[in-house]
Protein backbone atom coordinates (compact mmCIF):
# COMPACT_ATOMS: atom_id res chain seq x y z
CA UNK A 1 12.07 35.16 31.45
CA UNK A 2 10.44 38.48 32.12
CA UNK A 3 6.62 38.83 31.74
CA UNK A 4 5.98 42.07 30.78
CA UNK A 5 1.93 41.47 31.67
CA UNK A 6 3.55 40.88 34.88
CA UNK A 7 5.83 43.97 35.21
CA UNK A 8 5.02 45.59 38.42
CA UNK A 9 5.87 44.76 42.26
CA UNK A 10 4.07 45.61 45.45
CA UNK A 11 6.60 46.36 48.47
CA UNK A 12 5.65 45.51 51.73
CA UNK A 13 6.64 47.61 54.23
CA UNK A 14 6.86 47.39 58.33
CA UNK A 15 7.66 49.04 61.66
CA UNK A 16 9.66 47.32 64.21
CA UNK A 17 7.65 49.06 66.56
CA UNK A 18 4.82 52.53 66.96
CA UNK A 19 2.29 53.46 64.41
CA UNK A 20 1.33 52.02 61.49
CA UNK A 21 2.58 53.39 57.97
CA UNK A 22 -1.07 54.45 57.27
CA UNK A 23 -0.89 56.22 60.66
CA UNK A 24 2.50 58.68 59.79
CA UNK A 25 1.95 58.50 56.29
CA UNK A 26 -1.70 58.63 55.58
CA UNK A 27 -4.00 56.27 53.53
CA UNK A 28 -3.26 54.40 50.47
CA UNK A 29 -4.64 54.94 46.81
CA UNK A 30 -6.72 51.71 46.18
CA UNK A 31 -5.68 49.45 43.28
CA UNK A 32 -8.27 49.19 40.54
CA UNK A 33 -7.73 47.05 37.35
CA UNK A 34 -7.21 47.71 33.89
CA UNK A 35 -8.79 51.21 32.85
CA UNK A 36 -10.74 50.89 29.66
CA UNK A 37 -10.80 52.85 26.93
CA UNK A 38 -11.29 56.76 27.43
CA UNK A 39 -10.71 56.47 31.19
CA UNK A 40 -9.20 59.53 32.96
CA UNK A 41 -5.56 59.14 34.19
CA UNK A 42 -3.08 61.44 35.65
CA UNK A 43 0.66 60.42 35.93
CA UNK A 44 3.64 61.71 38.08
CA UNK A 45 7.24 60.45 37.07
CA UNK A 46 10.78 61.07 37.76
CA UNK A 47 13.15 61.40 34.96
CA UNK A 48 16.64 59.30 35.20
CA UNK A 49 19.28 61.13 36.62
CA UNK A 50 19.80 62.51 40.16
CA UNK A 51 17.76 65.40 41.60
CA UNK A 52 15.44 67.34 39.08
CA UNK A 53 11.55 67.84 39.36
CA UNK A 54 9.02 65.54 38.20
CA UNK A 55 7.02 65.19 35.42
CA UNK A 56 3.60 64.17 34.18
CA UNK A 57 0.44 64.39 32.75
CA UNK A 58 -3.33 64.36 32.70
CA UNK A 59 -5.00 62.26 29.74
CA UNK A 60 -7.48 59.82 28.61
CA UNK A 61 -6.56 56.17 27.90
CA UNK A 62 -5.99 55.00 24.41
CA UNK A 63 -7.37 51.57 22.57
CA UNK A 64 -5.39 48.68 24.43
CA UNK A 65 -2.50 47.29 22.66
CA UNK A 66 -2.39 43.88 21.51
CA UNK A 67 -1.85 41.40 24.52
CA UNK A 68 -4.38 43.84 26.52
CA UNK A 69 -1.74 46.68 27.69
CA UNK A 70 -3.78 50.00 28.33
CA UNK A 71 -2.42 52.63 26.48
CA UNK A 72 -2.03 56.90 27.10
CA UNK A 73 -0.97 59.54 24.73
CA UNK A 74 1.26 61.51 27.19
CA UNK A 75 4.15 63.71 26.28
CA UNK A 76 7.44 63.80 28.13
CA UNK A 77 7.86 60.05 30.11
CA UNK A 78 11.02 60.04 29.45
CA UNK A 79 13.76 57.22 30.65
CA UNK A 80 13.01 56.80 34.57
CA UNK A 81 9.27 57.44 34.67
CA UNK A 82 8.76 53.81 34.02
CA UNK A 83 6.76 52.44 37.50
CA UNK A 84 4.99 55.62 37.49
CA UNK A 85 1.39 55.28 39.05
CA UNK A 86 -1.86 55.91 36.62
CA UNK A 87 -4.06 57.44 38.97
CA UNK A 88 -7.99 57.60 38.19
CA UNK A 89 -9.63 59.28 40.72
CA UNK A 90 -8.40 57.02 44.08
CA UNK A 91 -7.28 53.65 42.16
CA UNK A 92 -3.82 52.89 40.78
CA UNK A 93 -5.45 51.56 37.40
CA UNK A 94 -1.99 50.99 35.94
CA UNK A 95 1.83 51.96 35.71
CA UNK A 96 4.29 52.91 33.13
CA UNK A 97 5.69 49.68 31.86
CA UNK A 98 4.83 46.19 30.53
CA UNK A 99 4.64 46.33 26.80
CA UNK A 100 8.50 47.51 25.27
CA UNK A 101 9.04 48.67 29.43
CA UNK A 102 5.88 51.28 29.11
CA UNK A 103 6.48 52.48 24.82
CA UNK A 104 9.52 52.97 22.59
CA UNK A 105 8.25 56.51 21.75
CA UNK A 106 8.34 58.99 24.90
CA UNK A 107 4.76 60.47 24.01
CA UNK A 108 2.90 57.01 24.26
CA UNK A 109 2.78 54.58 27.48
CA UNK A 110 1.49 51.04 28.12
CA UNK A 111 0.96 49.60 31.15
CA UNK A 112 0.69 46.15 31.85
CA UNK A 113 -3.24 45.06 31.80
CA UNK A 114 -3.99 44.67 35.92
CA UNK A 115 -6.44 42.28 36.82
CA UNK A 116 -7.14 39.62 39.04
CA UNK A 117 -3.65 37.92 39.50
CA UNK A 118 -2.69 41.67 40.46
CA UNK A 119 -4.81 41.74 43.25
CA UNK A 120 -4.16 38.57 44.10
CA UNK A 121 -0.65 39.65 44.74
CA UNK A 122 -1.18 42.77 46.67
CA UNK A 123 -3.40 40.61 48.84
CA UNK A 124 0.00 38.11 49.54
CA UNK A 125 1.92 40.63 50.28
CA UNK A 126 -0.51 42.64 52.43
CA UNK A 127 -0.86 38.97 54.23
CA UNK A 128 2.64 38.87 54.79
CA UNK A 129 2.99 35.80 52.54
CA UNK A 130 6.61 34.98 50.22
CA UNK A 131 7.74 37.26 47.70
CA UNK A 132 8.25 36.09 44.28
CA UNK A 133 11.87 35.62 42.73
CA UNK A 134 12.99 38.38 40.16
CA UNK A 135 13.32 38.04 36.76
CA UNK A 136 17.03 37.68 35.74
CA UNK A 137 16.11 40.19 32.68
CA UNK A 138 14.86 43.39 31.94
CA UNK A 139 15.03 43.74 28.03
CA UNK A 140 12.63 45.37 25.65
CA UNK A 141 12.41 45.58 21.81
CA UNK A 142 13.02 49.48 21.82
């Protein structure tokens, strides 16, 4: 079964051989935990469909929704945006999705609530340490 507190993935990613990803790429946003309340956020998404600009917004979390889900008023994440970073500053603090897949009404998201088990994933995966299995489903009550 899919646990939507649980809805996000960390990739690990490595060179046969050269520089480090950090090295071509640049540094990393740190990942933060759950924003509270009130907490500045910007967010970058791609709509579904090929090609296209993205979109986003800048806002201020909402009240969490039951279950602990952050929440942001933000116009226009439409379908494909979901996995979209919330940015604070330097820290992830959250992603569309979790709750309903990130809202059943385009101008309000959820993310699921990080916290420790979240780090304690990026830090298996950083460590080079087994993957977990995917969930077999992805529905929502939208």
């Amino acid at each position: 079964a899919h646990d939507t507190a649980a809805d996000y993935a960390f990739a690990r990613v490595s060179r046969p051989a050269g520089d480090s990803v950090e090295a071509v790429a640049g540094s990393s946003l740190a990942l933060g935990m759950a924003p509270g309340e009130g907490t500045d956020v910007t967010i970058t998404g791609y709509p579904l469909g090929v090609g296209g600009a993205p979109v986003g917004c800048s806002s201020v979390t909402g009240p969490a929704a039951d279950g602990g889900y952050p929440s942001l008023r933000c116009g226009g994440l439409v379908d494909g945006t979901s996995g979209a970073p919330w940015i604070s500053g330097a820290t992830v603090v959250g992603l569309v999705g979790g709750l309903d897949g990130g809202g059943c009404d385009d101008s309000v998201s959820y993310s699921p609530p990080f916290d420790e088990q979240t780090a304690a994933l990026l830090a298996r995966a950083e460590a080079g340490g087994p993957g977990d299995a995917p969930p077999n489903t992805f529905s929502d009550q939208c």
